[in-house]
Every structure is written in structure tokens, then in C-alpha cells.
C-alpha atoms as a PDB file:
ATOM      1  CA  UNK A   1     119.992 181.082 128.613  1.00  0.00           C
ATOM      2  CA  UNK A   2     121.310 177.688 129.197  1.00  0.00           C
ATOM      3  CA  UNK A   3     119.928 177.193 132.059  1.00  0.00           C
ATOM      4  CA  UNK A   4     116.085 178.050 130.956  1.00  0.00           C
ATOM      5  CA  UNK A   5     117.201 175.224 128.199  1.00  0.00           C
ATOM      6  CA  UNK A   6     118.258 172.872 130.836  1.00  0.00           C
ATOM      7  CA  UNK A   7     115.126 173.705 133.250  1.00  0.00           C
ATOM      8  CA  UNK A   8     112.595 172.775 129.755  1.00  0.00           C
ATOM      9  CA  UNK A   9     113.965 169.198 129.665  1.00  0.00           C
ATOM     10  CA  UNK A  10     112.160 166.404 131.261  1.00  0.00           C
ATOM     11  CA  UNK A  11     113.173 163.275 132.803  1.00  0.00           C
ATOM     12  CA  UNK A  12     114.344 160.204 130.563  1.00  0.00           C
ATOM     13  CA  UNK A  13     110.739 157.922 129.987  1.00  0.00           C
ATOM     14  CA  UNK A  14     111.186 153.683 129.201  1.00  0.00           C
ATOM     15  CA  UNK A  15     109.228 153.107 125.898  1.00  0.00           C
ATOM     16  CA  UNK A  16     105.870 151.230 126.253  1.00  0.00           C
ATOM     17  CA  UNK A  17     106.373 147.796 125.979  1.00  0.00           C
ATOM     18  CA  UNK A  18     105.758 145.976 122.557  1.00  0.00           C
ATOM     19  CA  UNK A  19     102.157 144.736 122.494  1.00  0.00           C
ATOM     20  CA  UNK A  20     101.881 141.135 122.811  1.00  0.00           C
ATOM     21  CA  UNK A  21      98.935 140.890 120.312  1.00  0.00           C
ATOM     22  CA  UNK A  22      99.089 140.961 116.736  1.00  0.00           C
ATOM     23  CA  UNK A  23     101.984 139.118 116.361  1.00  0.00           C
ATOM     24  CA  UNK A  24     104.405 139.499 113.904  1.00  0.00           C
ATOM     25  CA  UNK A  25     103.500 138.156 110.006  1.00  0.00           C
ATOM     26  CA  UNK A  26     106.597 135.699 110.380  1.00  0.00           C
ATOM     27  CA  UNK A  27     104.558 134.431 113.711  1.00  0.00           C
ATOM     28  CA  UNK A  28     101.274 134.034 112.074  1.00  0.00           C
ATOM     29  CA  UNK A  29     102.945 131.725 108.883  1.00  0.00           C
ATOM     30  CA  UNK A  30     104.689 129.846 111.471  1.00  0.00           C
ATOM     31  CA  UNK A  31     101.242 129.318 113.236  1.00  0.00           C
ATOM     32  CA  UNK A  32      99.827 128.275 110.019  1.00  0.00           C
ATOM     33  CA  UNK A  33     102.190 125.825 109.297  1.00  0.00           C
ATOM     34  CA  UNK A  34     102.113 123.866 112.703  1.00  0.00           C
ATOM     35  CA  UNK A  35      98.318 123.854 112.354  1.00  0.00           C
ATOM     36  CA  UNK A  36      98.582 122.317 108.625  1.00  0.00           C
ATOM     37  CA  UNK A  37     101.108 119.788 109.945  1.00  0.00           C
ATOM     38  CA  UNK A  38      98.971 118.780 113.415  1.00  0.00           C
ATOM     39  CA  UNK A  39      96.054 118.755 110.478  1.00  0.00           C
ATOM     40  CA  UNK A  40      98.339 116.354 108.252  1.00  0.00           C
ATOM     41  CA  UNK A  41      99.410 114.056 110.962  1.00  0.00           C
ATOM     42  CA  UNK A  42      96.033 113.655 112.544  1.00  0.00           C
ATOM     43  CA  UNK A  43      94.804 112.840 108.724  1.00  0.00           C
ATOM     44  CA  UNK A  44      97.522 110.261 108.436  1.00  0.00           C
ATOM     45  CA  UNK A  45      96.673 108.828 111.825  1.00  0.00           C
ATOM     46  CA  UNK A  46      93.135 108.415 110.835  1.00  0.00           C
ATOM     47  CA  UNK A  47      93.821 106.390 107.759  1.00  0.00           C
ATOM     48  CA  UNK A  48      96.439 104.390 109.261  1.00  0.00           C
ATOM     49  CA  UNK A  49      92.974 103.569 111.635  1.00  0.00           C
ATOM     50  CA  UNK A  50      90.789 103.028 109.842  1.00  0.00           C
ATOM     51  CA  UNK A  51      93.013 100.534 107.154  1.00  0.00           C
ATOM     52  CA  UNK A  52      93.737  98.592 110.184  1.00  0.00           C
ATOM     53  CA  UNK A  53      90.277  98.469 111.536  1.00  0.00           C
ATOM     54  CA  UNK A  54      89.958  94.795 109.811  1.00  0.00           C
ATOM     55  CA  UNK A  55      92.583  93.161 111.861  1.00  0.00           C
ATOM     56  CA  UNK A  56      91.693  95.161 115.589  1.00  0.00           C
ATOM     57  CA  UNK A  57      88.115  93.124 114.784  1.00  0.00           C
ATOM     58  CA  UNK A  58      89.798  90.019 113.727  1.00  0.00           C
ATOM     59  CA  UNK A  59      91.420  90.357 117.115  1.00  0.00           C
ATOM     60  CA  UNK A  60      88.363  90.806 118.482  1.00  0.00           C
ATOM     61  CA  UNK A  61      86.370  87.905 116.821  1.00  0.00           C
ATOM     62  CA  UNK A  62      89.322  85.285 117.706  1.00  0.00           C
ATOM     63  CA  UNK A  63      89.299  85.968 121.132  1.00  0.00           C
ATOM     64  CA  UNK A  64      85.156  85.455 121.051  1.00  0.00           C
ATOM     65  CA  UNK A  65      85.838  82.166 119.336  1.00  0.00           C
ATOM     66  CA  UNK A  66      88.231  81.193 121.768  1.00  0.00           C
ATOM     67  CA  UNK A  67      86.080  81.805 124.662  1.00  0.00           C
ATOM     68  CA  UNK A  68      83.314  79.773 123.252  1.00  0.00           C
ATOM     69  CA  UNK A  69      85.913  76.615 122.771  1.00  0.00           C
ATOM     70  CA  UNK A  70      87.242  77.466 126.333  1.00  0.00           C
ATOM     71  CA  UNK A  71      83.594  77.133 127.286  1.00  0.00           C
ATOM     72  CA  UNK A  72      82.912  74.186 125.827  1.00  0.00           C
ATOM     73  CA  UNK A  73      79.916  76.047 123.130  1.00  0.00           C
ATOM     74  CA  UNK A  74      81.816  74.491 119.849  1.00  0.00           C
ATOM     75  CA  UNK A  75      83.695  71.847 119.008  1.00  0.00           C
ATOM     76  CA  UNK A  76      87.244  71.753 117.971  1.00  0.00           C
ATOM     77  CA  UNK A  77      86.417  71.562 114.549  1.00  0.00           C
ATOM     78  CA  UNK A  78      83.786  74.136 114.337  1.00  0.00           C
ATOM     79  CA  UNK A  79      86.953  76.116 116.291  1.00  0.00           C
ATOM     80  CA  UNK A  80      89.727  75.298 113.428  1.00  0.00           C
ATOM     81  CA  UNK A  81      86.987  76.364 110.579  1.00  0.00           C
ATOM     82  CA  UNK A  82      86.273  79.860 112.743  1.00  0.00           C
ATOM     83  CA  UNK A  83      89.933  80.698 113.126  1.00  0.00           C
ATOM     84  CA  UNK A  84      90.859  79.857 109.209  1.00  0.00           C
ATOM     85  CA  UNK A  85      88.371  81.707 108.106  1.00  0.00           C
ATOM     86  CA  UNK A  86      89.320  84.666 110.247  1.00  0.00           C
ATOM     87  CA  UNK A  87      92.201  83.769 108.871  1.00  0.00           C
ATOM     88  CA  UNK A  88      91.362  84.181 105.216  1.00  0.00           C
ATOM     89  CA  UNK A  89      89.108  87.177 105.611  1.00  0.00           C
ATOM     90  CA  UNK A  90      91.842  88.813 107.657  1.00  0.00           C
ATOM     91  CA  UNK A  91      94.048  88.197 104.520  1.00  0.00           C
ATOM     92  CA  UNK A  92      91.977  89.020 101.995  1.00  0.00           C
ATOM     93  CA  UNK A  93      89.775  91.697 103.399  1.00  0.00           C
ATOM     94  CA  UNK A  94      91.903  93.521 105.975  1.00  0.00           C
ATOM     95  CA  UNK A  95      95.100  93.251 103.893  1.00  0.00           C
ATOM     96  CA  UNK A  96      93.993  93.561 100.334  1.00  0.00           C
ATOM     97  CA  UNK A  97      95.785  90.012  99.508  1.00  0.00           C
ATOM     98  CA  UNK A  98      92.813  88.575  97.066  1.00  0.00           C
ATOM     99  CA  UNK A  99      95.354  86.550  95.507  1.00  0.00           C
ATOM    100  CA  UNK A 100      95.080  83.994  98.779  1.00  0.00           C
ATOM    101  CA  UNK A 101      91.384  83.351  97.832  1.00  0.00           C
ATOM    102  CA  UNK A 102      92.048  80.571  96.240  1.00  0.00           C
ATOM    103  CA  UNK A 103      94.442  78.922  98.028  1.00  0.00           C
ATOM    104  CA  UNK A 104      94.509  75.994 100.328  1.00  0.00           C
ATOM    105  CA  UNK A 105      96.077  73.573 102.008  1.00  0.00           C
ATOM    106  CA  UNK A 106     100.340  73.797 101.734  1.00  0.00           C
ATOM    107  CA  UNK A 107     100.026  76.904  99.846  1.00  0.00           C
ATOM    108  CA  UNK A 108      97.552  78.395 102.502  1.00  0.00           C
ATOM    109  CA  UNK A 109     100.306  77.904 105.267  1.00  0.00           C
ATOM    110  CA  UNK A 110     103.238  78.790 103.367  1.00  0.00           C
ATOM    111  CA  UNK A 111     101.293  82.300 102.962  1.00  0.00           C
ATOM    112  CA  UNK A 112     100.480  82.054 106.727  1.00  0.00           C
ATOM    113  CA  UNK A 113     104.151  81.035 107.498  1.00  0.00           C
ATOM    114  CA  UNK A 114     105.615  84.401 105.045  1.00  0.00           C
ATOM    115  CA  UNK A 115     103.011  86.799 107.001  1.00  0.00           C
ATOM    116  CA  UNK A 116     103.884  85.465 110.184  1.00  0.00           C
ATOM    117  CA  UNK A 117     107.503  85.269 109.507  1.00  0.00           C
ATOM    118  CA  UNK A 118     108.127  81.492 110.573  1.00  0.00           C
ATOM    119  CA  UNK A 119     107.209  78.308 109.404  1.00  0.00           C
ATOM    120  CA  UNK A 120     104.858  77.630 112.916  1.00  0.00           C
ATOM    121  CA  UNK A 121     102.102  77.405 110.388  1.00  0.00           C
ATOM    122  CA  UNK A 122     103.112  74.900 107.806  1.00  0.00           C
ATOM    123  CA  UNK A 123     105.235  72.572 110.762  1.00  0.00           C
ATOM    124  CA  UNK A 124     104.171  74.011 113.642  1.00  0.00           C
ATOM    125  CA  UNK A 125     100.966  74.030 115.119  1.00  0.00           C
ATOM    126  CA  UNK A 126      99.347  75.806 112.746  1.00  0.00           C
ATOM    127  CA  UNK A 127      99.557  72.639 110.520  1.00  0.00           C
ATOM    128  CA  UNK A 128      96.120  71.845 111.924  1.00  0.00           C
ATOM    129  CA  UNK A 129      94.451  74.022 109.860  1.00  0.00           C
ATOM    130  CA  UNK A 130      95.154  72.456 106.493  1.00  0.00           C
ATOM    131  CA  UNK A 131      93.545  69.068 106.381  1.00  0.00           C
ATOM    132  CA  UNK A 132      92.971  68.094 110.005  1.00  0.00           C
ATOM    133  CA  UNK A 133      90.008  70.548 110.343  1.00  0.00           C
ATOM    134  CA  UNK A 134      87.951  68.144 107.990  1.00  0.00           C
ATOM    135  CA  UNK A 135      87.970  65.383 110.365  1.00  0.00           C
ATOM    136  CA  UNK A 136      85.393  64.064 112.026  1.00  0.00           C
ATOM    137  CA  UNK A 137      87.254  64.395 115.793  1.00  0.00           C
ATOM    138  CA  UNK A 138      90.671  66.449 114.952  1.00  0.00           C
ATOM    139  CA  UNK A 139      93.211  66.267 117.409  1.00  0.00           C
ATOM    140  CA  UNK A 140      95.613  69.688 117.738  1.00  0.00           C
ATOM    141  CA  UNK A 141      97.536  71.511 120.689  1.00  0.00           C
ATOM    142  CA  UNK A 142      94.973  74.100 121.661  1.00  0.00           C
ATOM    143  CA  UNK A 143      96.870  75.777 123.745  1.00  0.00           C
ATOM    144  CA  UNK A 144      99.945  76.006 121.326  1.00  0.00           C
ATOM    145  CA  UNK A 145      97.252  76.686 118.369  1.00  0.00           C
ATOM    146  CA  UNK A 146      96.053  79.648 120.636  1.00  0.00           C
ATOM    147  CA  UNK A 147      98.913  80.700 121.083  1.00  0.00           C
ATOM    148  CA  UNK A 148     100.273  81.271 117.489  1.00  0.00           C
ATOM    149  CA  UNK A 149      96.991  82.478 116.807  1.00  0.00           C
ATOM    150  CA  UNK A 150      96.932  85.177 119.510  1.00  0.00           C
ATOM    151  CA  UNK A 151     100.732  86.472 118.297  1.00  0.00           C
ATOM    152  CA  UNK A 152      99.807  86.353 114.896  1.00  0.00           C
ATOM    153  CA  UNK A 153      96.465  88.489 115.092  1.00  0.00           C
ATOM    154  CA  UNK A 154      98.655  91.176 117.724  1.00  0.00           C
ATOM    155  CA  UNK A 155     100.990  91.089 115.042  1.00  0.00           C
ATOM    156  CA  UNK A 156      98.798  91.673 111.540  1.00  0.00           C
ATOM    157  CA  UNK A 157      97.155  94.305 114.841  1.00  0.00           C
ATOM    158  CA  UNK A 158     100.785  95.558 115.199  1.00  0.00           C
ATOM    159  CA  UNK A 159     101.502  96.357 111.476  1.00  0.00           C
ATOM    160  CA  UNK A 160      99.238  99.546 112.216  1.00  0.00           C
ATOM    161  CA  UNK A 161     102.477 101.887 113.320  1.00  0.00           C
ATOM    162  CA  UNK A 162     104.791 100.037 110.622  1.00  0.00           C
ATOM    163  CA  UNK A 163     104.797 101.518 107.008  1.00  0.00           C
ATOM    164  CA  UNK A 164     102.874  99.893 104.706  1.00  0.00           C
ATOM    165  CA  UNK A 165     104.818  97.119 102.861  1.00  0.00           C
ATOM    166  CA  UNK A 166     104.559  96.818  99.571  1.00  0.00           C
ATOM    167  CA  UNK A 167     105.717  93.379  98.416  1.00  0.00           C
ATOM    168  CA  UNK A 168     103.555  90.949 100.169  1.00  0.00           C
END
């Protein structure tokens, strides 16, 4: 009798493997949340965009301006009048500081100087654009104008991966 019992038994059989799909409930919430936070990040990313939109076509418009003084198709003046009022719609417009509006001359490049975080506008070469642009022939550095110019709109360009500041 043991032997019929032995005879009856079969061979030992591997389980089927566990089926790939569904997943597990713990899989699916982890799903959902990486989709939420690629879906808050891209969100993020498109504000910090579009907020800095303003400055990328600041950027944009200087180096037009530029090119037309390199090519001779304004004056200097007409040049210092484009790039402070860049300048001032950059400020105002693209930063939300409406409290510069009004202001001119020293006060203008002290707020220049505090943005840019030196004093190249107020005794620098940026000192060109507080009275000298009303001349009738104003003599400046172009190049070294361009130059702050060009570091100071890659740098308002720049504050795009910085957090926003709050003070100034």
C-alpha cells in the first residue's frame, strides 16, 4: 500500500512566475506621485519662464541696438537713450520695480549700481547714462559701456535659475 501511495505522486512543479502587469497598489501611488512631482516641476519651470521672458528680450533688443551703433545706423546718443530705456523698462516691467519710474540721474545709477552689484554704473562707465546722454555729441567708452551692458542684461537673464529675491 505504500508503494501505490508513492507511485500517485507527481514530480515537484516551479510556481508560475508573478505577472508583471498590474502592479502592486504601493507601485501605482508611487507612480502617481512621480507624475504629480514631474507635473509640479515642469509647472514651476514654466513660470520661472515666462517671469523672465522680459529680460531674455531685453537681451535681445540690446544686442539689436548695439549692432545698429556698430553699424553706424544711430548715433551715440540715440544709442545711450535706447540702452536706458531698456534699462528702465527692464526694471520696471521685467522686474516689477515701479518704484524706479521716477527716478533719474544719481538715484537712477545707484539703483543700477545695487542690481548690478558694483558701483560700474554710478563711477564706472555706466556714468554716461545720467546726464551725458543729453548732449549734443556725448563722448563715452563704447566698448567698456558695452561691456557692462552685455554682463548686466546676462545677469538680470541669469536671475532666471536663482530664487526670487525679495528685498530689492
Amino acid at each position: 500500500m505504500h508503494n501505490d501511495l508513492l507511485q500517485q505522486l507527481r514530480d515537484i512543479h516551479a510556481p508560475l512566475p508573478p505577472y508583471f502587469w498590474p502592479p502592486a497598489p504601493g507601485w501605482w501611488l508611487l507612480a502617481a506621485l512621480a507624475v504629480g512631482l514631474v507635473c509640479y516641476a515642469l509647472w514651476r519651470l514654466i513660470r520661472r519662464w515666462r517671469r523672465f521672458a522680459a529680460a531674455r528680450e531685453a537681451c535681445s533688443l540690446y544686442r539689436r541696438v548695439y549692432a545698429n551703433l556698430a553699424h553706424n545706423e544711430i548715433t551715440p546718443g540715440q544709442y545711450l537713450h535706447a540702452a536706458n530705456a531698456l534699462l528702465k523698462r527692464l526694471a520696471i516691467f521685467g522686474s516689477g520695480h515701479g518704484c524706479v519710474r521716477p527716478l533719474t540721474g544719481t538715484g537712477w545709477l545707484r539703483y543700477l549700481d545695487q542690481r548690478h552689484g558694483s558701483n560700474a554704473f554710478s563711477s564706472g562707465p555706466g556714468r554716461c547714462l545720467d546726464h551725458t546722454r543729453f548732449t549734443l555729441e556725448p563722448v563715452f567708452d563704447q566698448e567698456a559701456l558695452h561691456a557692462l551692458l552685455s554682463r548686466y542684461f546676462r545677469g538680470e537673464r541669469a536671475r532666471f535659475w536663482k530664487p526670487a529675491d525679495s528685498g530689492s
